[in-house]
C-alpha atoms as a PDB file:
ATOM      1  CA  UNK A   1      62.977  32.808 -53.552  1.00  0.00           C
ATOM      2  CA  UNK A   2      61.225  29.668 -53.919  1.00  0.00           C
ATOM      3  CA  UNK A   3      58.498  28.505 -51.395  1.00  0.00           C
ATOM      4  CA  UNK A   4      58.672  24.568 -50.857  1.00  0.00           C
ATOM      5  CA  UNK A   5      55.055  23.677 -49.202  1.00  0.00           C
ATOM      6  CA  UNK A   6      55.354  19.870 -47.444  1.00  0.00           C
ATOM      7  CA  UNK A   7      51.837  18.381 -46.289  1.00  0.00           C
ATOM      8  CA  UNK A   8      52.557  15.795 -43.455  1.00  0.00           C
ATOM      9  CA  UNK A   9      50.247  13.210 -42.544  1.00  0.00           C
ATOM     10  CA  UNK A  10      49.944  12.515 -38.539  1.00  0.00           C
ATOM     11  CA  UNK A  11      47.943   9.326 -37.435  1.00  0.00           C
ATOM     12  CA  UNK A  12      47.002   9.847 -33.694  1.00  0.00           C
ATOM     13  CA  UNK A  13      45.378   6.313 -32.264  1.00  0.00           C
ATOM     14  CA  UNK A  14      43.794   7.767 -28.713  1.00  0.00           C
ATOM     15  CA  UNK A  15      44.048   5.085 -25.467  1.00  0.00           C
ATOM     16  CA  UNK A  16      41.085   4.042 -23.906  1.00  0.00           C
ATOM     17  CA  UNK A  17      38.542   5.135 -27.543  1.00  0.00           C
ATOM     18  CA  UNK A  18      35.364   3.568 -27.306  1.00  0.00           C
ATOM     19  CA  UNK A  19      35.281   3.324 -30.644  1.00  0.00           C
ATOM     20  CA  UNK A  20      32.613   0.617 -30.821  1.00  0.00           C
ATOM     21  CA  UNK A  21      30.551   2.360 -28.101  1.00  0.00           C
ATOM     22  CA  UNK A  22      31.305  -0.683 -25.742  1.00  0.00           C
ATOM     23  CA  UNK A  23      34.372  -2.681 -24.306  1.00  0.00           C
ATOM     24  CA  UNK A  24      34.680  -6.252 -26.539  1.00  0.00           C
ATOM     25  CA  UNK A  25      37.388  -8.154 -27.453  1.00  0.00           C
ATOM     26  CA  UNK A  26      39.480  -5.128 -28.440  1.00  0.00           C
ATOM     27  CA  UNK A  27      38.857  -3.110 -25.704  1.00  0.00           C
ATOM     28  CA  UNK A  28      42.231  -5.148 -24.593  1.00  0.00           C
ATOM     29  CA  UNK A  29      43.593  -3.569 -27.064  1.00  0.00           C
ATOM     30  CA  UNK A  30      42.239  -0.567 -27.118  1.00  0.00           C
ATOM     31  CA  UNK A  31      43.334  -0.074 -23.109  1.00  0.00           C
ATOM     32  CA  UNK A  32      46.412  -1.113 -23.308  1.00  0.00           C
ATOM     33  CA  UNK A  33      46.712  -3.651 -21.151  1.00  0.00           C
ATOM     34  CA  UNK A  34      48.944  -6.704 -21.102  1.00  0.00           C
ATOM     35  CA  UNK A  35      47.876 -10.577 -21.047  1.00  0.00           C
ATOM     36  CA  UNK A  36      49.661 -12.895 -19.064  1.00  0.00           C
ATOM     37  CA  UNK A  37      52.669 -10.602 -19.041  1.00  0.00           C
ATOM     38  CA  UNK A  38      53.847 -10.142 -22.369  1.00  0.00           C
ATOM     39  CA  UNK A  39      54.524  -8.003 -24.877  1.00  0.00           C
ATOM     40  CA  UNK A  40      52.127  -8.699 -28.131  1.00  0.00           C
ATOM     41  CA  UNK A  41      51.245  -5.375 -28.796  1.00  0.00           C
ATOM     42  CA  UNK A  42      49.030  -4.334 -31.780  1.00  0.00           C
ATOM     43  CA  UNK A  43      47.852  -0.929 -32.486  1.00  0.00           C
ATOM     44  CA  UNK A  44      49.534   1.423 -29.756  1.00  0.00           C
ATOM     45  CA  UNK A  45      50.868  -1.850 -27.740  1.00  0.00           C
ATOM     46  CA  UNK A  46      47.942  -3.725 -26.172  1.00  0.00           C
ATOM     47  CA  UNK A  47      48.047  -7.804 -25.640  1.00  0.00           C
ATOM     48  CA  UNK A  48      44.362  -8.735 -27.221  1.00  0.00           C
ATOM     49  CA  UNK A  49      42.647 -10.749 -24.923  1.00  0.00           C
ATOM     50  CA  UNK A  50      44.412  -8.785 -21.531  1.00  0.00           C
ATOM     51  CA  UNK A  51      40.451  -7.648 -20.262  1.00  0.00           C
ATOM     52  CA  UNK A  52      39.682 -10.791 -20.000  1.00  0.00           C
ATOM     53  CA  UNK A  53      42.596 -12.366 -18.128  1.00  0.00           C
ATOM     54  CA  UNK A  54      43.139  -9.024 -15.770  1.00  0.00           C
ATOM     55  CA  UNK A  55      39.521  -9.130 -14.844  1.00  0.00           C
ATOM     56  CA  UNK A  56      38.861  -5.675 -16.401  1.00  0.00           C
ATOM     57  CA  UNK A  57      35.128  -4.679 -17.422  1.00  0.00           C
ATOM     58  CA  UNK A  58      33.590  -6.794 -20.451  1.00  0.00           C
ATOM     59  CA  UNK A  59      30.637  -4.647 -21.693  1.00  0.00           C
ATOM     60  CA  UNK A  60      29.798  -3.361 -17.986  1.00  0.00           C
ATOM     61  CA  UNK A  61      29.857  -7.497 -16.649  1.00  0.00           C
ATOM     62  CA  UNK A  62      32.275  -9.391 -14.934  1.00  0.00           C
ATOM     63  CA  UNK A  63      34.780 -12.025 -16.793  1.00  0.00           C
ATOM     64  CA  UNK A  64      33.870 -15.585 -15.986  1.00  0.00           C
ATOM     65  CA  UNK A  65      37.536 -16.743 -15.571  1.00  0.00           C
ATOM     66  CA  UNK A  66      38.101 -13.759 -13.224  1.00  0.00           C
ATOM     67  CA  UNK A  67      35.139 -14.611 -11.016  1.00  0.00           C
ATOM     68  CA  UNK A  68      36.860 -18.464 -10.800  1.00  0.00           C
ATOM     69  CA  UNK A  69      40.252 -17.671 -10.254  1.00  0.00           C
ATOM     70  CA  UNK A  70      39.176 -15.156  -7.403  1.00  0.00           C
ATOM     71  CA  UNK A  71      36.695 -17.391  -6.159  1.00  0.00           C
ATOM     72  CA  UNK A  72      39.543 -19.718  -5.575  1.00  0.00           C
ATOM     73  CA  UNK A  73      41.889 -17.417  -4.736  1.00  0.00           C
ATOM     74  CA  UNK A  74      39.659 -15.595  -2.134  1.00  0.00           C
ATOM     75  CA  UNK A  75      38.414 -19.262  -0.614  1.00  0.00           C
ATOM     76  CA  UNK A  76      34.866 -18.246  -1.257  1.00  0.00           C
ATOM     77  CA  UNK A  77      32.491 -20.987  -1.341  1.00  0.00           C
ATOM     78  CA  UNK A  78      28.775 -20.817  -2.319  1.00  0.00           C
ATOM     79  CA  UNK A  79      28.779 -16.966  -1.762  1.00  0.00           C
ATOM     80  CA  UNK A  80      27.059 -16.114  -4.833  1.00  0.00           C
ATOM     81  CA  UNK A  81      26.672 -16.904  -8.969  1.00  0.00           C
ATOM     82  CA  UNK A  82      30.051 -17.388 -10.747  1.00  0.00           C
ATOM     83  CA  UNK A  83      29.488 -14.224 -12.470  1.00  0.00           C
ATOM     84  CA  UNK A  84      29.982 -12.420  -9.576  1.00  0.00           C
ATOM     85  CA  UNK A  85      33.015 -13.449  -8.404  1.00  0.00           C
ATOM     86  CA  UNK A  86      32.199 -16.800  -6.237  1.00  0.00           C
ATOM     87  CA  UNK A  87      33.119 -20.526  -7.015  1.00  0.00           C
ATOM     88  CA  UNK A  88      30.623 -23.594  -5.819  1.00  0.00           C
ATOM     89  CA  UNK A  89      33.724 -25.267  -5.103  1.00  0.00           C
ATOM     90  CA  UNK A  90      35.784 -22.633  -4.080  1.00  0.00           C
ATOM     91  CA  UNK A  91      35.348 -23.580  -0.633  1.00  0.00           C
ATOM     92  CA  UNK A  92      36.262 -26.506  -0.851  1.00  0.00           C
ATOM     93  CA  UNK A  93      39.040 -26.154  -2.748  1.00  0.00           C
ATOM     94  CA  UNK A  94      40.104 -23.408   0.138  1.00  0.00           C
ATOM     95  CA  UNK A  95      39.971 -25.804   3.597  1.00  0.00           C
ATOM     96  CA  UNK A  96      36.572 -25.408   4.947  1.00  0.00           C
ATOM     97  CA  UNK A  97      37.248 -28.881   5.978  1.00  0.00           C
ATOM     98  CA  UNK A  98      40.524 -28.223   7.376  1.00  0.00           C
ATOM     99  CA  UNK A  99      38.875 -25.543   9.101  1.00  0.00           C
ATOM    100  CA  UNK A 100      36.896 -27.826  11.350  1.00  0.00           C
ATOM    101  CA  UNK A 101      33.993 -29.436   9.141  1.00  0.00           C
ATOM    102  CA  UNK A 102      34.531 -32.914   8.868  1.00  0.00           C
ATOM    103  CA  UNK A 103      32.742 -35.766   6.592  1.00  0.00           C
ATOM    104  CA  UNK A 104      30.301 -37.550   7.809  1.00  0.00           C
ATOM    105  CA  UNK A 105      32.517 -40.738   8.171  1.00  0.00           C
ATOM    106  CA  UNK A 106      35.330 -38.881   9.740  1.00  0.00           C
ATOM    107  CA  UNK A 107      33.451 -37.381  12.382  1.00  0.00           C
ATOM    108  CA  UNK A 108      31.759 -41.024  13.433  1.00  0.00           C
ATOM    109  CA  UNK A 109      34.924 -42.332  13.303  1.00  0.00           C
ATOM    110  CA  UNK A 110      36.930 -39.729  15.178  1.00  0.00           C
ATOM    111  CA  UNK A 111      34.163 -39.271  17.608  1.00  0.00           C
ATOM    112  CA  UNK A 112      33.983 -43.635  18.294  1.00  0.00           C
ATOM    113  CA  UNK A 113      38.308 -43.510  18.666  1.00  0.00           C
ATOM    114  CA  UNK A 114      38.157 -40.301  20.817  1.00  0.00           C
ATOM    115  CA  UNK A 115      35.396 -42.088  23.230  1.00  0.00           C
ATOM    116  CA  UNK A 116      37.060 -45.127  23.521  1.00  0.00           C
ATOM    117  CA  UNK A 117      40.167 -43.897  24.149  1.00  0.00           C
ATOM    118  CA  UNK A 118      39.575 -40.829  26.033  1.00  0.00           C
ATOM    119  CA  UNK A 119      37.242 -43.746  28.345  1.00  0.00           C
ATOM    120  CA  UNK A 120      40.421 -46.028  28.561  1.00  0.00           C
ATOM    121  CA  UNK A 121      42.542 -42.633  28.940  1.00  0.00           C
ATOM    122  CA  UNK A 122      40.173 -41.676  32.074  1.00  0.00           C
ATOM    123  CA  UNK A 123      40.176 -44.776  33.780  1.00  0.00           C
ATOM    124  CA  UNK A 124      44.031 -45.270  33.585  1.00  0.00           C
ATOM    125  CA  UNK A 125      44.525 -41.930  35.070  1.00  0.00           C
ATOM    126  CA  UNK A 126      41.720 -42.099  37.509  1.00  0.00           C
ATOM    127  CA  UNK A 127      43.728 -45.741  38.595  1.00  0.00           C
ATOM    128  CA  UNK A 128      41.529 -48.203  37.003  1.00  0.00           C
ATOM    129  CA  UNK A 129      43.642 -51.288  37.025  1.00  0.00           C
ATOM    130  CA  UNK A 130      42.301 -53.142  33.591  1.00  0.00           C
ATOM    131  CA  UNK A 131      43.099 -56.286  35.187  1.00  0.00           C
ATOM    132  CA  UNK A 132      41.358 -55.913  38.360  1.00  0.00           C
ATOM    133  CA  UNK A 133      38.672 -58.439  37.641  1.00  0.00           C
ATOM    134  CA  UNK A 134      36.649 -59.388  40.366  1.00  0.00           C
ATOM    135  CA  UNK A 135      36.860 -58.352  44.061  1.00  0.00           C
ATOM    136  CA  UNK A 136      36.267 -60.345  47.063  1.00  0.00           C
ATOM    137  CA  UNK A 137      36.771 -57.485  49.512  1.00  0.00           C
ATOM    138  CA  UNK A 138      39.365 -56.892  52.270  1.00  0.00           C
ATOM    139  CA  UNK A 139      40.591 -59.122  55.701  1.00  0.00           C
ATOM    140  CA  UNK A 140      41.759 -58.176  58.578  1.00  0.00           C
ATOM    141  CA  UNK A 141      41.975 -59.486  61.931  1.00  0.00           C
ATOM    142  CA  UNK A 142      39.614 -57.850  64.431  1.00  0.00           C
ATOM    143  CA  UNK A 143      42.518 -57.842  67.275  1.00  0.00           C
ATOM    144  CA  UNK A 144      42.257 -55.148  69.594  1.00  0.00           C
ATOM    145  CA  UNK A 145      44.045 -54.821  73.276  1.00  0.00           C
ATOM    146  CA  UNK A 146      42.241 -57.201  75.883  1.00  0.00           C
ATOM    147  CA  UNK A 147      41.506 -59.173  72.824  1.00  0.00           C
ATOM    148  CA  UNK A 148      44.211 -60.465  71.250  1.00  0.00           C
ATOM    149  CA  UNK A 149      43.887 -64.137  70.808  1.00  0.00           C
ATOM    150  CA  UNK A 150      42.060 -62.735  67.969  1.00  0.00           C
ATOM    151  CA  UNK A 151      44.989 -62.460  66.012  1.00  0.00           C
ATOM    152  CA  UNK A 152      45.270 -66.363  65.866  1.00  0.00           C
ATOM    153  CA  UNK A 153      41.573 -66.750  64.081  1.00  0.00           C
ATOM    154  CA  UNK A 154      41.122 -66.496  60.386  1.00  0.00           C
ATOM    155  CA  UNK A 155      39.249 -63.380  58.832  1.00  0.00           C
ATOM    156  CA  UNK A 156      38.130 -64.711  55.854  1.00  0.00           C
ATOM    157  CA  UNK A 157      37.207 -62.779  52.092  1.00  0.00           C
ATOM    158  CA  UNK A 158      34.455 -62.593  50.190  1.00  0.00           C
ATOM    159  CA  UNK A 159      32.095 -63.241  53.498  1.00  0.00           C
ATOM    160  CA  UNK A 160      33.689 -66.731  54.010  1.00  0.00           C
ATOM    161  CA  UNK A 161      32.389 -67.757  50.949  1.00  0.00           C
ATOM    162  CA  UNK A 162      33.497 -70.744  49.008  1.00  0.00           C
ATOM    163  CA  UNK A 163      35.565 -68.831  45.743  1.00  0.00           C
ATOM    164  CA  UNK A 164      36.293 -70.960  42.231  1.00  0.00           C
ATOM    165  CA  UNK A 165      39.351 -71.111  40.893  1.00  0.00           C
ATOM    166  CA  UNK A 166      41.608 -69.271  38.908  1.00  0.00           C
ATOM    167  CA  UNK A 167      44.409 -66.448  38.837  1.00  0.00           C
ATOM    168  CA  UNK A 168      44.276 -64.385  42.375  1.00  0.00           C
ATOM    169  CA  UNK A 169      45.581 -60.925  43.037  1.00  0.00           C
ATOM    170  CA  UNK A 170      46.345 -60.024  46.648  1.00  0.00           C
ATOM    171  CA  UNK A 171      47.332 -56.821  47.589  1.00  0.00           C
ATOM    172  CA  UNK A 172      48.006 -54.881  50.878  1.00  0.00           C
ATOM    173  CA  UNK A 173      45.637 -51.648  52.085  1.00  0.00           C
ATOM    174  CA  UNK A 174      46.674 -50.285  55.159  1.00  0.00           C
ATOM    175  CA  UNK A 175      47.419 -50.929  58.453  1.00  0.00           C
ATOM    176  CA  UNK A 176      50.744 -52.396  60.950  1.00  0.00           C
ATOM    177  CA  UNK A 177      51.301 -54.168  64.115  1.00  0.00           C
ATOM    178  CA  UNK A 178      53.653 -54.882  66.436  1.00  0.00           C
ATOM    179  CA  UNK A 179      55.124 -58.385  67.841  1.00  0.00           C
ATOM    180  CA  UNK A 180      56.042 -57.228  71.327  1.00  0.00           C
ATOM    181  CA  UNK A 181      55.258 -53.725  72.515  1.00  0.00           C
ATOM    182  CA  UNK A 182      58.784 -53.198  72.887  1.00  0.00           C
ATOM    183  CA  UNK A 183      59.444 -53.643  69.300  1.00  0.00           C
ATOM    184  CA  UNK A 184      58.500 -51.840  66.245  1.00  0.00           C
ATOM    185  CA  UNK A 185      55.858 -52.106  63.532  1.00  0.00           C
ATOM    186  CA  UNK A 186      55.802 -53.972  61.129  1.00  0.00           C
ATOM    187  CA  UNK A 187      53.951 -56.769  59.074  1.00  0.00           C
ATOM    188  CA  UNK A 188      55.758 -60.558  58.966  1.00  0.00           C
ATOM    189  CA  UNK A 189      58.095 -60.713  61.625  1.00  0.00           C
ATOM    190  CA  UNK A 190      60.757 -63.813  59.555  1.00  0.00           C
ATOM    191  CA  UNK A 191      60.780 -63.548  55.650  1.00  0.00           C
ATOM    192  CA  UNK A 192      60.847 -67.673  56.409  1.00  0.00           C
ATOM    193  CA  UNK A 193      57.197 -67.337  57.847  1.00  0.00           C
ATOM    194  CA  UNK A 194      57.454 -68.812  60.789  1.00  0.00           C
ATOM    195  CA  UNK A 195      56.154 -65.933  62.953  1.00  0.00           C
ATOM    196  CA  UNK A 196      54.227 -64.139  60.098  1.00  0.00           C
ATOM    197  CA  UNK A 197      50.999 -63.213  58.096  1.00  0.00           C
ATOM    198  CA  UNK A 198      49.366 -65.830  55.463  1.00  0.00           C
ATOM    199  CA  UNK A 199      46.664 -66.638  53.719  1.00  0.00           C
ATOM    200  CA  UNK A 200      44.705 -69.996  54.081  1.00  0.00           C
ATOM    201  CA  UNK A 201      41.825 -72.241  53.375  1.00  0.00           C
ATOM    202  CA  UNK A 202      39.731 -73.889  55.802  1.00  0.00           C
ATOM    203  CA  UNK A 203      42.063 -73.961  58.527  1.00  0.00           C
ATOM    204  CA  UNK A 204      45.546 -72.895  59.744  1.00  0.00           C
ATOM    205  CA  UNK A 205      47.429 -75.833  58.294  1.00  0.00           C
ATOM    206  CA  UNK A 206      46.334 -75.506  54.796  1.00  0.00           C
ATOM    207  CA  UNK A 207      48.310 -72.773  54.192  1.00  0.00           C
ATOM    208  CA  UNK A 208      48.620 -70.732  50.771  1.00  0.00           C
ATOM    209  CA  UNK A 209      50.945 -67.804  50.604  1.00  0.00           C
ATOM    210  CA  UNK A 210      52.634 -64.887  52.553  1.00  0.00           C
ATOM    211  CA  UNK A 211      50.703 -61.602  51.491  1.00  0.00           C
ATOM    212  CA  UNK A 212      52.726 -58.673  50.674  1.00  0.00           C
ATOM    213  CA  UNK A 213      54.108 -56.818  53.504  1.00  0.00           C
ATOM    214  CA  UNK A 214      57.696 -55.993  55.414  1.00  0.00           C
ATOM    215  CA  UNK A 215      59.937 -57.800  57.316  1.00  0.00           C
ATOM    216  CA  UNK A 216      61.226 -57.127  60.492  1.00  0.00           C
ATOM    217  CA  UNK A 217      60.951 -57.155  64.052  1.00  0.00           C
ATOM    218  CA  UNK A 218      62.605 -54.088  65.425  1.00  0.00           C
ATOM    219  CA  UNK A 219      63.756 -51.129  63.647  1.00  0.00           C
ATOM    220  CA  UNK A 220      67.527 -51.829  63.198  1.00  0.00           C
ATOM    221  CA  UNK A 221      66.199 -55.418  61.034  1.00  0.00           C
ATOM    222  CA  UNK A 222      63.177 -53.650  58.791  1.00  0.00           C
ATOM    223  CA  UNK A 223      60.339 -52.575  61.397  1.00  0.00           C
ATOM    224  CA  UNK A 224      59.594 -49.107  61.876  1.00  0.00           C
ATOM    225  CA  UNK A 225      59.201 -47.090  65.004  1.00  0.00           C
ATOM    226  CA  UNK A 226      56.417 -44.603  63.849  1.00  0.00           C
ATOM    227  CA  UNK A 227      53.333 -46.272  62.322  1.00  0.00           C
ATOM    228  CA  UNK A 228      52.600 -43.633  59.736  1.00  0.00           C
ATOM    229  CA  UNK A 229      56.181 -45.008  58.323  1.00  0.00           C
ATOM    230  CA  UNK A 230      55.206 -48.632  58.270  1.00  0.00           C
ATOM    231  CA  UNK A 231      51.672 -48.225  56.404  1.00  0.00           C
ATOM    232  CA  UNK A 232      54.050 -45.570  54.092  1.00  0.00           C
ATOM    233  CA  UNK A 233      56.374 -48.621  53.225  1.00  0.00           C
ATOM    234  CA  UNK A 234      53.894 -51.526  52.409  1.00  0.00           C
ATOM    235  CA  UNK A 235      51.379 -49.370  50.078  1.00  0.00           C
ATOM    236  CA  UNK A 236      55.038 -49.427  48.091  1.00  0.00           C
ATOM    237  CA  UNK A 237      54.746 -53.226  48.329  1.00  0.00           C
ATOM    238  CA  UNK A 238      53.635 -54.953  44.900  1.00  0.00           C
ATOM    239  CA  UNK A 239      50.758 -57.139  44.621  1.00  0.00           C
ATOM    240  CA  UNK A 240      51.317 -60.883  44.623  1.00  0.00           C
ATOM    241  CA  UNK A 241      49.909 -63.047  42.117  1.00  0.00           C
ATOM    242  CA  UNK A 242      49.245 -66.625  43.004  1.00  0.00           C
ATOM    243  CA  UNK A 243      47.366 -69.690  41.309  1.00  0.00           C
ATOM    244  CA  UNK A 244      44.012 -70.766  43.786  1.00  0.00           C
ATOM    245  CA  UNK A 245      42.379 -74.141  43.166  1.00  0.00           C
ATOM    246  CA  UNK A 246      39.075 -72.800  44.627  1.00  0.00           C
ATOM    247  CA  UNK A 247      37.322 -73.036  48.148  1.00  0.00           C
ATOM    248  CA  UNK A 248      37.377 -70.483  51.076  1.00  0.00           C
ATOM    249  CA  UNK A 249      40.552 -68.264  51.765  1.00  0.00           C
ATOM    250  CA  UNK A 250      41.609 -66.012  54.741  1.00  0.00           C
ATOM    251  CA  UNK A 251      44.273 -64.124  56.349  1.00  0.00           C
ATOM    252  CA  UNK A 252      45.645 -65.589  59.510  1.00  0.00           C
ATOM    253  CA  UNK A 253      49.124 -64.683  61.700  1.00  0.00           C
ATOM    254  CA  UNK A 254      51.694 -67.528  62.912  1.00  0.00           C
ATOM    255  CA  UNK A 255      52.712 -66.461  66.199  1.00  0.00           C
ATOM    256  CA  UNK A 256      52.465 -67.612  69.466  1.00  0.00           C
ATOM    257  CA  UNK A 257      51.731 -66.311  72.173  1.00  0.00           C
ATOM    258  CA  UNK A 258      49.088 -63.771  71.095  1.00  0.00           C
ATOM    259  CA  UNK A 259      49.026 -62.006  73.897  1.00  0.00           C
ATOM    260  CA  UNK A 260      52.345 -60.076  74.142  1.00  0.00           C
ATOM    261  CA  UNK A 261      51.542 -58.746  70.245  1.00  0.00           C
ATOM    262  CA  UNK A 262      50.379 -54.844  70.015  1.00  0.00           C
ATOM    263  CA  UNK A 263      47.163 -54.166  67.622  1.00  0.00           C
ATOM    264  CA  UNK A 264      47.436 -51.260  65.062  1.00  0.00           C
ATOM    265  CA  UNK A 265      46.644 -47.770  65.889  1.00  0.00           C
ATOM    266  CA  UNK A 266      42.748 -46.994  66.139  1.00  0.00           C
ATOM    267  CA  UNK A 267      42.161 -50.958  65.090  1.00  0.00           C
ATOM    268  CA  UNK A 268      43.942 -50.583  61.623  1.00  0.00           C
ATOM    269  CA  UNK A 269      45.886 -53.932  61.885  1.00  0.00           C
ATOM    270  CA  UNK A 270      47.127 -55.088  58.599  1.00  0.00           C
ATOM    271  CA  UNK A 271      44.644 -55.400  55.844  1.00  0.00           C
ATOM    272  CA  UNK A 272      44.978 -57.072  52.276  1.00  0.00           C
ATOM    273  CA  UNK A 273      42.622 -57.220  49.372  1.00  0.00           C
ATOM    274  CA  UNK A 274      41.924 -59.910  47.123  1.00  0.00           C
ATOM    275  CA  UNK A 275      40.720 -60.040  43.694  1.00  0.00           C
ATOM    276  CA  UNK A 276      40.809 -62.869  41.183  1.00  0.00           C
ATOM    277  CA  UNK A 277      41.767 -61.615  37.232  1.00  0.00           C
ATOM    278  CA  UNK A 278      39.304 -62.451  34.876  1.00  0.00           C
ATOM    279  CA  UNK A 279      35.765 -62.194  36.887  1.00  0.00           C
ATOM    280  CA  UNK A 280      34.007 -63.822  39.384  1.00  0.00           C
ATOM    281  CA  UNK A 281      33.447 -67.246  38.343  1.00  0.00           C
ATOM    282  CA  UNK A 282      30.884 -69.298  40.106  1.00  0.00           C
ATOM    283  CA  UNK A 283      30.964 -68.010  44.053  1.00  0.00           C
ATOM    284  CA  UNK A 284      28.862 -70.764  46.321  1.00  0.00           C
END
């Protein structure tokens, strides 16, 4: 019998050889890793530059576009050299200013709209009226039993004091009293003023306006038989705004006679402020 003697030829390539006694460009290959996904493969299936992209060693270092992208991806911002991982602008680029550090401008500016409105915010809620102007206090008449002819003299604001013209806010504080002491309480007796409260110059007859208040004698026509009630019912009363040529200005009741009228409880007869909008003026 004839012997047949066939030499085959086997070409191993080994994974991971350090053939070059460091990790280069081919070490890619070498390792057999994959760039950006695909499938180049030369010598046992290994994408060239896949080290590099994948962040793998590069001769014991760190890749340079693997220290950006997970700089950025990380949001690390001036934690150390580029080499190492960190991005100057990575930071940035990651919201430290959405996380509360704010630009220079944007803080001035945000702190100046937050102060100015949080200010107007406060006083609004702490009931500020912005067009409250200038006060010239409160009247009231100083009518108390055994002394109620006092009701027929004028209690005049701002000290008696000659006021200038201009736009005039009156407005009712507290306070109720009664026509008869057999009726209720109450403020103006006839919304046609002829037994009621107004507001006037120098003297009875120069009359103004009716301050704000109820009408009603007796409780079945608008008065009210508990005082807590009728104070209740006129803070609900709007101010009244009214055009004032200057000069003095009190409050002063049309009745007669005086003496059958009942004061408020404790002395709190009815009381009204009076302001004029848009400051003092000249006050002689």
């Amino acid at each position: 019998m004839r012997k047949l003697s066939i030499a085959v030829s086997m070409v191993v390539t080994l994974a991971g050889c350090n053939c070059g006694g460091g990790m280069g460009d081919d070490a890619g290959v070498d390792a057999g890793v994959v760039v950006d996904g695909g499938t180049v493969t030369r010598d046992a299936g290994v994408a060239v530059d896949a080290g590099v992209d994948a962040g793998l060693p590069m001769d014991a270092g760190v890749t340079v576009d693997a220290g950006v992208d997970a700089g950025f991806d990380a949001g690390v911002g001036d934690a150390g050299a580029t080499d190492a991982g960190a991005v100057v602008d990575a930071g940035e680029d990651a919201g430290v200013f959405d996380a509360g550090v704010m630009p220079v401008d944007a803080g001035l500016d945000g702190g100046l709209d937050a102060g100015l409105d949080g200010g107007l915010d406060a006083g609004l809620d702490a009931g500020v009226d912005p067009d409250a102007g200038c006060s010239f206090g409160n009247a009231a008449s100083l009518a108390v039993p055994g002394m109620l002819d006092l009701f027929g003299q004028i209690s005049y604001f701002g000290d008696g004091g000659v006021l200038p013209g201009g736009r005039y806010r009156v407005r009712y504080i507290d306070g109720c009293m009664k026509y008869s002491s057999s009726q209720d309480w109450t403020i103006h007796a006839y919304a046609d003023g002829s037994i009621a409260w107004w507001l006037v110059g120098a003297n009875s007859s120069i009359k103004y306006i009716m301050p704000p208040g109820t009408v009603g004698y007796a409780a079945s026509n608008g008065a009210f038989s508990l005082f807590a009630d009728c104070v209740t019912a006129n803070l609900m009363q709007p101010p009244i705004d009214f055009d004032f040529d200057g000069g003095v200005i009190g409050v002063w009741l049309q009745d007669s006679p005086y003496s059958d009228n009942l004061a408020g409880e404790n002395g709190r007869n009815p009381s009204w402020s009076l302001t004029r909008l848009g400051g003092c003026g000249d006050v002689e």
